[in-house]
Protein backbone atom coordinates (compact mmCIF):
# COMPACT_ATOMS: atom_id res chain seq x y z
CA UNK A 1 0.00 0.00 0.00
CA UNK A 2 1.12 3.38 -0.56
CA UNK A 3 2.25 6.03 1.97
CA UNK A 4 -1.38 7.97 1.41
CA UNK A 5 -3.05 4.96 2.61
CA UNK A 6 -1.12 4.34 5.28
CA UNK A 7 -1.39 7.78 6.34
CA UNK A 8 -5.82 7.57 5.87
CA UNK A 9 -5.90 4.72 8.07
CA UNK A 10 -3.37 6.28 10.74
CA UNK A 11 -5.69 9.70 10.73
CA UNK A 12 -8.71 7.39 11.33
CA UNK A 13 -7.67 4.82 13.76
CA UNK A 14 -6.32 8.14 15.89
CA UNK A 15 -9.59 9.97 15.93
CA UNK A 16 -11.27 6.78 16.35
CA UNK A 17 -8.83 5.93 19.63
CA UNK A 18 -9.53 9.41 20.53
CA UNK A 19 -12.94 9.36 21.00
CA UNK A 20 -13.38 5.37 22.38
CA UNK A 21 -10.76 6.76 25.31
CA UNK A 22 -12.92 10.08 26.50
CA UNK A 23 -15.47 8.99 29.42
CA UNK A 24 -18.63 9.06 28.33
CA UNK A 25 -22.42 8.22 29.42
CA UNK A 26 -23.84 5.76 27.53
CA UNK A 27 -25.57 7.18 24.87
CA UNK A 28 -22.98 8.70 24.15
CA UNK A 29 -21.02 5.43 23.73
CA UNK A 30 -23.46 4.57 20.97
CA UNK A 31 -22.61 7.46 18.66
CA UNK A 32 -18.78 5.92 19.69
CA UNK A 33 -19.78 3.02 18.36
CA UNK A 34 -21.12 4.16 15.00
CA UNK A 35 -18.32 6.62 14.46
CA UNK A 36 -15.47 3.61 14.79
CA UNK A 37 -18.13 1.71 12.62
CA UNK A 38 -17.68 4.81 10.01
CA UNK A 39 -14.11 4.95 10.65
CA UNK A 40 -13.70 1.74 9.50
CA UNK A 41 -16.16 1.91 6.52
CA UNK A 42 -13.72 4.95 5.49
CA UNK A 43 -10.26 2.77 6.15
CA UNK A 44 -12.00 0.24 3.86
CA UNK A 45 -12.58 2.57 0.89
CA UNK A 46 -9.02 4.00 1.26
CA UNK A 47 -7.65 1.23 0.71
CA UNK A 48 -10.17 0.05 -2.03
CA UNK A 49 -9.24 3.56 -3.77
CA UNK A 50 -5.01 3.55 -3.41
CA UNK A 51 -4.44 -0.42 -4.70
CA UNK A 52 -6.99 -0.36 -7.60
């Protein structure tokens, strides 16, 4: 994989660690949980788009 990929996934698996390691209640855990679900969704396409 390329350095831009690499550099997409680090960006998202930092904001994603980010905001999993803030105390929350637990609604607010949900919206956690879809964000690292998005975050993931987005490392996926990266990847898709740099090694087509």
């Amino acid at each position: 994989m390329s350095f831009w990929t690499w550099t997409a996934i680090a960006i998202a698996l930092m904001s994603g660690a980010a905001a999993g390691f803030s105390k929350k209640k637990k609604t607010e855990r949900k919206h956690i949980a879809a964000l690292i679900w998005f975050i993931a969704a987005v490392i996926l396409f990266f990847v898709w788009w740099f090694t087509r």
